[in-house]
Protein backbone atom coordinates (compact mmCIF):
# COMPACT_ATOMS: atom_id res chain seq x y z
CA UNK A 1 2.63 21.41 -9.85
CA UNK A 2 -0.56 19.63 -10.91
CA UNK A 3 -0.73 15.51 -10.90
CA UNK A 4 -3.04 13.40 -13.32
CA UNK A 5 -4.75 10.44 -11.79
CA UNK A 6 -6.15 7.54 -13.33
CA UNK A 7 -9.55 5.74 -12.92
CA UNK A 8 -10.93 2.72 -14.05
CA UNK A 9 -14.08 0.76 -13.79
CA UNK A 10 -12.62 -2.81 -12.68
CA UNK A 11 -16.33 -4.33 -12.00
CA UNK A 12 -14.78 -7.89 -11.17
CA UNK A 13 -10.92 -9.17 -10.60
CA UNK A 14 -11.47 -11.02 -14.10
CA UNK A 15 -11.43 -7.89 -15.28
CA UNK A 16 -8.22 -7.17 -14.07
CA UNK A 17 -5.65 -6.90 -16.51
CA UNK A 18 -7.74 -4.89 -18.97
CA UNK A 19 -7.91 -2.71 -16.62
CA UNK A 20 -4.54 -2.34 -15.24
CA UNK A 21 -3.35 -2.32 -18.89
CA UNK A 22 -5.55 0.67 -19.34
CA UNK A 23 -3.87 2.52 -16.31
CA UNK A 24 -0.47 2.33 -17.69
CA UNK A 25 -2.10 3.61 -21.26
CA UNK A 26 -3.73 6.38 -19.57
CA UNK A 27 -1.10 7.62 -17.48
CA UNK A 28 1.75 6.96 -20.48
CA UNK A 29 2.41 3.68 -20.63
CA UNK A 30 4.82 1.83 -18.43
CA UNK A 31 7.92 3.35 -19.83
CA UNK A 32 6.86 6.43 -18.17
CA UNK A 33 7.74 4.41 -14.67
CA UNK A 34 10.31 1.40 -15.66
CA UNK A 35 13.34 0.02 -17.74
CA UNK A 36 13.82 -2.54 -19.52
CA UNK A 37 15.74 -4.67 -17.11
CA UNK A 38 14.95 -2.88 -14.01
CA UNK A 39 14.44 -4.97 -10.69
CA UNK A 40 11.06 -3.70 -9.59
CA UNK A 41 9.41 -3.92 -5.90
CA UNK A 42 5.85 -4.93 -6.24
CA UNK A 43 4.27 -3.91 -2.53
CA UNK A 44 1.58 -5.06 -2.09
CA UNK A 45 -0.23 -5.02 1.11
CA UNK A 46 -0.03 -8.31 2.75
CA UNK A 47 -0.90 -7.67 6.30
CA UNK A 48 -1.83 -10.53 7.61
CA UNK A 49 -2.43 -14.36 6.33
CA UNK A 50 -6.73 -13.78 4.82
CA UNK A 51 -7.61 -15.24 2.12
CA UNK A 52 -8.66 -13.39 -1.23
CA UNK A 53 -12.03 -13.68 -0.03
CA UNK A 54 -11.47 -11.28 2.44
CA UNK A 55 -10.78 -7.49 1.25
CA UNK A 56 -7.84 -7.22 3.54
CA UNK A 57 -5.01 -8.10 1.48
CA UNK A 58 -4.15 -6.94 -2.28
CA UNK A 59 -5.83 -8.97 -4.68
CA UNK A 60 -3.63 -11.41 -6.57
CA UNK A 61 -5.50 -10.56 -9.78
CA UNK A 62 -4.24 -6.88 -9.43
CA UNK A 63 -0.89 -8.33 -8.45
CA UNK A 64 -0.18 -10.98 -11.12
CA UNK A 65 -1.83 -8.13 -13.90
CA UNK A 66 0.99 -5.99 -13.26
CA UNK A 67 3.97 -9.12 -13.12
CA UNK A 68 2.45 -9.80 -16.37
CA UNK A 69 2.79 -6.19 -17.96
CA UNK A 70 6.32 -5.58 -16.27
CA UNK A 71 7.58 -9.45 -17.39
CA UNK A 72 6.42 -8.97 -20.51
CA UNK A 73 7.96 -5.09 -20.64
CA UNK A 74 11.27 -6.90 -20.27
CA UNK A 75 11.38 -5.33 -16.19
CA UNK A 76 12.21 -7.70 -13.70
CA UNK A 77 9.45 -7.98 -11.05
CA UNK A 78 9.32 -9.67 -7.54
CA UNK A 79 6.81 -8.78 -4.80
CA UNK A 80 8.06 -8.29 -1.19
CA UNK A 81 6.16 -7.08 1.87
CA UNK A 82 7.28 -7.32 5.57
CA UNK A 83 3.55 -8.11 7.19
CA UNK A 84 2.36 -7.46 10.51
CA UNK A 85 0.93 -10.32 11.25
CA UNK A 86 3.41 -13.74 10.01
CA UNK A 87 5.38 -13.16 6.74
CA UNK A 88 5.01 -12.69 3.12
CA UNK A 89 5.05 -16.38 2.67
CA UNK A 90 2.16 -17.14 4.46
CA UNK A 91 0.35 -14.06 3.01
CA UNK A 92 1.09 -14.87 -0.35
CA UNK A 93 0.38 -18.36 -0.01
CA UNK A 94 -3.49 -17.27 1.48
CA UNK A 95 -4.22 -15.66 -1.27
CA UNK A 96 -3.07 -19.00 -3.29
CA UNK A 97 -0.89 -16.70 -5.37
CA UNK A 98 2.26 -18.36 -4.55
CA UNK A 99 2.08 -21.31 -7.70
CA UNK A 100 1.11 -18.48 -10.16
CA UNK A 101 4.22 -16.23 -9.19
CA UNK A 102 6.66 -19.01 -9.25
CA UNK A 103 5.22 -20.11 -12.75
CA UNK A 104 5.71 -16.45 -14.13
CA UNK A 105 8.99 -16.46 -12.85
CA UNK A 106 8.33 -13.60 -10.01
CA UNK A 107 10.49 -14.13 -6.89
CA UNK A 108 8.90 -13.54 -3.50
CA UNK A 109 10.88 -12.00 -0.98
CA UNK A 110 10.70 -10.92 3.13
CA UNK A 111 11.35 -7.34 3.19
CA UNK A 112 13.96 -8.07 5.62
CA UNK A 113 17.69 -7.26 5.73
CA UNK A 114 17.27 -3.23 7.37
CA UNK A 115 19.58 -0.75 6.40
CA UNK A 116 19.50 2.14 9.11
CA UNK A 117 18.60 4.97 7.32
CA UNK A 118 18.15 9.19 8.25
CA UNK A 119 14.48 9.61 7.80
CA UNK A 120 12.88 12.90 7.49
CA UNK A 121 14.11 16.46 9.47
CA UNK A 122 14.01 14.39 12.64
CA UNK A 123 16.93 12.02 11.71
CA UNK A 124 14.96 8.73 12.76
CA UNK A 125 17.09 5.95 12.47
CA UNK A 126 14.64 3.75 10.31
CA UNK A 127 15.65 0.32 9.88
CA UNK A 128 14.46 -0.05 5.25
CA UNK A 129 14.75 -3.72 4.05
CA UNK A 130 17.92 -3.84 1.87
CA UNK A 131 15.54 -5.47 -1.31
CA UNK A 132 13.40 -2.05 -0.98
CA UNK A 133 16.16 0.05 -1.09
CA UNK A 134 18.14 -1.77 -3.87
CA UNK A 135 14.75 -1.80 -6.22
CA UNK A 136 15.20 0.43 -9.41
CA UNK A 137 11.70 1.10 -9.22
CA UNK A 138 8.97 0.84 -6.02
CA UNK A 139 5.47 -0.07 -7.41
CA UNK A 140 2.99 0.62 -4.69
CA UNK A 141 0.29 -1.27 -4.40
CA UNK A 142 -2.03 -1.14 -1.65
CA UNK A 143 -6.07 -1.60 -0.66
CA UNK A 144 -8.50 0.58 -0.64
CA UNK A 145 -9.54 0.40 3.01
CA UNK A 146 -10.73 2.06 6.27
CA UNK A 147 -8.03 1.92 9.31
CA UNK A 148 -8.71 1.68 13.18
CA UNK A 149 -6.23 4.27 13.91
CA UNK A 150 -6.16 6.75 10.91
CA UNK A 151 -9.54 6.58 9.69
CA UNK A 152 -8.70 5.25 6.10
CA UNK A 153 -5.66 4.09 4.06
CA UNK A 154 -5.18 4.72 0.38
CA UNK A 155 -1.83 5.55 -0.58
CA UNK A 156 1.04 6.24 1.50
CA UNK A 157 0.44 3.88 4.73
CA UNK A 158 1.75 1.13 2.35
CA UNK A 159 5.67 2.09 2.35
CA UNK A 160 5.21 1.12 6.24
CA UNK A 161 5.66 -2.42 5.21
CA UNK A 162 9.16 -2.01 4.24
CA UNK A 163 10.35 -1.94 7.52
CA UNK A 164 12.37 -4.74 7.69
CA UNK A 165 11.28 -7.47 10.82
CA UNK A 166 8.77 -6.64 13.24
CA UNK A 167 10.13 -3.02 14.17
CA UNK A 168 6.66 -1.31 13.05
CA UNK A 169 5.47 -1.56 16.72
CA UNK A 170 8.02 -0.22 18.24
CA UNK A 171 7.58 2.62 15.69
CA UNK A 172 3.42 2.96 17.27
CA UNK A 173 5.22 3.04 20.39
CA UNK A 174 7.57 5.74 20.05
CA UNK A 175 5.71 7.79 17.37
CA UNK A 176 2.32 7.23 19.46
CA UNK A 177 0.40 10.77 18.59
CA UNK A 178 -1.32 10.78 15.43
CA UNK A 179 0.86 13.47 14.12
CA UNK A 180 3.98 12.20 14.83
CA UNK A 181 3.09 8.74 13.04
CA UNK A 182 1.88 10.07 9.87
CA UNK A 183 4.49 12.41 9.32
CA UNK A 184 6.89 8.89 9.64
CA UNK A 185 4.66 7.69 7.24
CA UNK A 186 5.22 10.67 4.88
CA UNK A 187 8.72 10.43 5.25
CA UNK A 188 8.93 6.89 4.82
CA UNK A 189 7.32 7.33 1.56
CA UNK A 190 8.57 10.09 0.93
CA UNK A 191 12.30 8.46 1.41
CA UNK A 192 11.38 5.20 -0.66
CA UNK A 193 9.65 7.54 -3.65
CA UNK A 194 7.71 4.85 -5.52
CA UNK A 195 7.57 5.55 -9.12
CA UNK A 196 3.91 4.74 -9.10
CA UNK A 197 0.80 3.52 -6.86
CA UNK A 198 -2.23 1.40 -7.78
CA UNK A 199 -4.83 1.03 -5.66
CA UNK A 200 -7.26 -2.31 -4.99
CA UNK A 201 -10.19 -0.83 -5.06
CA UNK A 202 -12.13 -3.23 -7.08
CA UNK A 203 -13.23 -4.73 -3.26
CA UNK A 204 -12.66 -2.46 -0.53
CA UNK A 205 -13.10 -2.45 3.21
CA UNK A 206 -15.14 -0.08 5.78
CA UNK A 207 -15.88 -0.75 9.58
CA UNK A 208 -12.89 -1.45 11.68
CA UNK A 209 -10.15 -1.95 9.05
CA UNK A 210 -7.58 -3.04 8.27
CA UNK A 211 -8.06 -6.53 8.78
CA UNK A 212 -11.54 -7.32 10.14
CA UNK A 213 -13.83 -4.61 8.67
CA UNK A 214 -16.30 -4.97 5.98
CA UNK A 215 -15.90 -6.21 2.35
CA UNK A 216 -18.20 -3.95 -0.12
CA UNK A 217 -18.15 -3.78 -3.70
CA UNK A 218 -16.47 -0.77 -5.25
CA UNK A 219 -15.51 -1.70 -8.58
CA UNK A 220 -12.73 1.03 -9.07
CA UNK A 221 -8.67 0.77 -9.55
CA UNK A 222 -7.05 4.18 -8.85
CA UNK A 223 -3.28 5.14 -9.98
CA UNK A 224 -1.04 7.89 -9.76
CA UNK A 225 2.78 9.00 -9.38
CA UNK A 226 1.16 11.61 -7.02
CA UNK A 227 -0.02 9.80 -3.29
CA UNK A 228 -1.89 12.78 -1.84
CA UNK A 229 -3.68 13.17 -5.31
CA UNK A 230 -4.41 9.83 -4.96
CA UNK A 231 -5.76 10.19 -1.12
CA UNK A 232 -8.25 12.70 -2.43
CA UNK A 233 -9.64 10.99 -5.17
CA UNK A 234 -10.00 7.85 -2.96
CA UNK A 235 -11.73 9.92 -0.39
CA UNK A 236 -14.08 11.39 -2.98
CA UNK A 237 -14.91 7.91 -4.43
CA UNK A 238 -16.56 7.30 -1.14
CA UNK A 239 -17.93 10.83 -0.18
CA UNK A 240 -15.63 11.21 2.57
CA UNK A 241 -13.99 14.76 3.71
CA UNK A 242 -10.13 13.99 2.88
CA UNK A 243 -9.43 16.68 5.83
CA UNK A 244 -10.92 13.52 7.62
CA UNK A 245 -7.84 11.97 7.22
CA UNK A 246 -4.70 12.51 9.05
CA UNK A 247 -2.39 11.19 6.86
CA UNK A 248 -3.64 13.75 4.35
CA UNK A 249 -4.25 16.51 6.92
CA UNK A 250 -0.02 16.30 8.34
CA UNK A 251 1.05 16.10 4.39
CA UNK A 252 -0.82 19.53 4.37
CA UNK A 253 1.35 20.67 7.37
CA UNK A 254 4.93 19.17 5.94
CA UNK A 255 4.16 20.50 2.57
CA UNK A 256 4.22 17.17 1.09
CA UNK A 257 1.90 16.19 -2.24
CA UNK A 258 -1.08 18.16 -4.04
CA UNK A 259 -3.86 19.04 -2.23
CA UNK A 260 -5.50 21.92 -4.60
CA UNK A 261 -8.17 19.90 -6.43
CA UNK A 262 -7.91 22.15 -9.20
CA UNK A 263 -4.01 20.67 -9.94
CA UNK A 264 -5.54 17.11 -9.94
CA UNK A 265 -6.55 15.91 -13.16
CA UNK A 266 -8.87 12.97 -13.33
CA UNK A 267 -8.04 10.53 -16.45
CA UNK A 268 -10.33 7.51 -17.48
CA UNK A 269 -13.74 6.84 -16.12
CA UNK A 270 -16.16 8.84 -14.92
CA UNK A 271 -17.21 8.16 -11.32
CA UNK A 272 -19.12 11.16 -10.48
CA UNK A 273 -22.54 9.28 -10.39
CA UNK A 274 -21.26 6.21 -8.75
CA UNK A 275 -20.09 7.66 -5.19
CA UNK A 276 -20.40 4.99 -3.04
CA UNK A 277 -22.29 7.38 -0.16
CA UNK A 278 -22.57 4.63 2.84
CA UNK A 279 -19.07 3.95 3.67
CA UNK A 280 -18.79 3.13 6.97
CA UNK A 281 -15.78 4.69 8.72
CA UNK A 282 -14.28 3.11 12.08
CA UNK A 283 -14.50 4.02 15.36
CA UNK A 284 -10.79 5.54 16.03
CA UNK A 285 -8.54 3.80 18.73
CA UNK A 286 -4.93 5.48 19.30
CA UNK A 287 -1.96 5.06 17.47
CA UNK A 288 0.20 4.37 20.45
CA UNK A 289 1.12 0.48 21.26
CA UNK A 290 1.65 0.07 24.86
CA UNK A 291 5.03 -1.14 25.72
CA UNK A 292 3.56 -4.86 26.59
CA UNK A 293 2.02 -4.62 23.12
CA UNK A 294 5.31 -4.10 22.13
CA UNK A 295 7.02 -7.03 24.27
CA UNK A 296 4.31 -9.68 22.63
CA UNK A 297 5.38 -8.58 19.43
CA UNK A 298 8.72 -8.88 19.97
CA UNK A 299 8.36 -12.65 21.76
CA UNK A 300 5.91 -13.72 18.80
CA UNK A 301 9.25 -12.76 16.37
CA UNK A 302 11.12 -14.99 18.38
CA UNK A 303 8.56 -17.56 18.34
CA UNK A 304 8.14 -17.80 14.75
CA UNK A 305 12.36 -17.77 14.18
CA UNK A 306 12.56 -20.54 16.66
CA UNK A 307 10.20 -22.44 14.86
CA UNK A 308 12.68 -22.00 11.53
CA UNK A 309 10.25 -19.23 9.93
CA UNK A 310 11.76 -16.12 8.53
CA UNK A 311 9.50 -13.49 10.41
């Protein structure tokens, strides 16, 4: 198998949809992904309520540049995300994207709603928002970002937000060695198969992601049907070892993705002269939530339903 990846210069977010645009063109056009008429899952990553000042969430540039392509394709787009922190709501409304959704016509929607599904050889009992799982087509999009716990985040991390409600720390709690909790990932992703991911890397974030680390200025969207592919590219857009990565290094062990860089084939722009060779990578901290980590999370659900908000 061999996977073709595409890269584009995106200096600025009003460069946006040129450059999205140009992804599709490079890797086929959108056809290659989506019907006419399909209900498509834009996932972003909406992880907590920052504004688009910040690097931590998606961009609504990137966002709203693929609505546009997919509304105008004839594909019926809404974005949903289930965040860590508060709800897609909130998120969305942060990153003042909300008014530009609702006047393309692009519902918003609470990845909640789980359907208990068999996930991966271990049969974990993963409760998948019904809206993911009744998509046509699964549009990844996440940020280009350094995390706390596995070093950095490209690609497949994202799918984690489809877990409906605030389940995901139960999941650090149960699945608490590194291994264990990227191979979820992988089958998570694996189980959801997005058609395609784009990654944010136009800003990025080092330091102590994935909220609170560093903004720098990359300049670079990233795409592929392929997620590994997509890991290693990311890593070498920032001169870091992908075997750095666990997320990459337990793929290698299930036998999931490309990892022979000779099988990946780079489409678009050049980046071999821009490496961005000071990334900052975090200083690690464990997967595992303790079980009062666990409780808080749990009360703060019941907090925020109390108070009328769909958490």
């Amino acid at each position: 198998m061999e996977a073709a990846i595409a890269v584009t210069r995106c200096s600025t977010y009003h460069d946006a949809d040129g450059a999205v645009a140009r992804l599709f063109e490079l890797l086929g056009g959108i056809k290659s992904f989506v019907g006419r008429g399909d209900s498509v899952l834009l996932k972003p990553n909406c992880i907590a309520p920052r504004s688009r000042r910040h690097a931590t969430q998606t961009h609504p540039a990137i966002i709203l540049a693929v609505a546009r392509l997919l509304k105008d394709f004839g594909a019926r787009p809404f974005v949903g995300d289930s965040p860590a922190w508060s709800n897609v709501y909130t998120c969305i409304k942060k990153l003042r994207l909300d008014a530009d959704l609702q006047r393309l016509g692009v519902p918003v929607k609470q990845l909640d709603k789980p359907v208990w599904c068999d996930i991966g050889g271990r049969n974990s009992k993963v409760g998948i928002s019904r809206h993911a799982l009744e998509a046509d087509v699964i549009i990844n999009l996440p940020k280009f970002k350094t995390h706390q716990q596995l070093t950095a985040t490209f690609a497949v991390k994202n799918m984690f937000g489809c877990i409906a409600g605030k389940r995901k720390a139960m999941w650090h709690f149960r699945r608490g060695r590194t291994e264990e909790f990227c191979e979820l990932l992988i089958d998570i992703y694996r189980h959801l198969a997005p058609a395609l991911t784009i990654i944010d890397g136009v800003a990025a974030m080092d330091g102590q992601g994935p909220i609170h680390g560093r903004d720098r200025n990359l300049g670079w969207l990233i795409a592929g049907a392929e997620p590994i592919a997509c890991e290693r590219i990311c890593s070498e857009l920032v001169a870091v070892d992908p075997a750095e990565l666990p997320i990459v290094r337990q793929a290698g062990t299930m036998g999931f993705g490309i990892h022979d860089r000779t099988k990946i084939k780079t489409l678009g722009d050049d980046y071999s002269g821009e490496i961005l060779r000071d990334f900052e990578l975090p200083k690690l901290v464990p997967v595992r939530f303790s079980l009062m980590h666990v409780v808080k999370s749990k009360c703060r659900q019941v907090v925020l339903l109390a108070r009328g908000i769909r958490a």
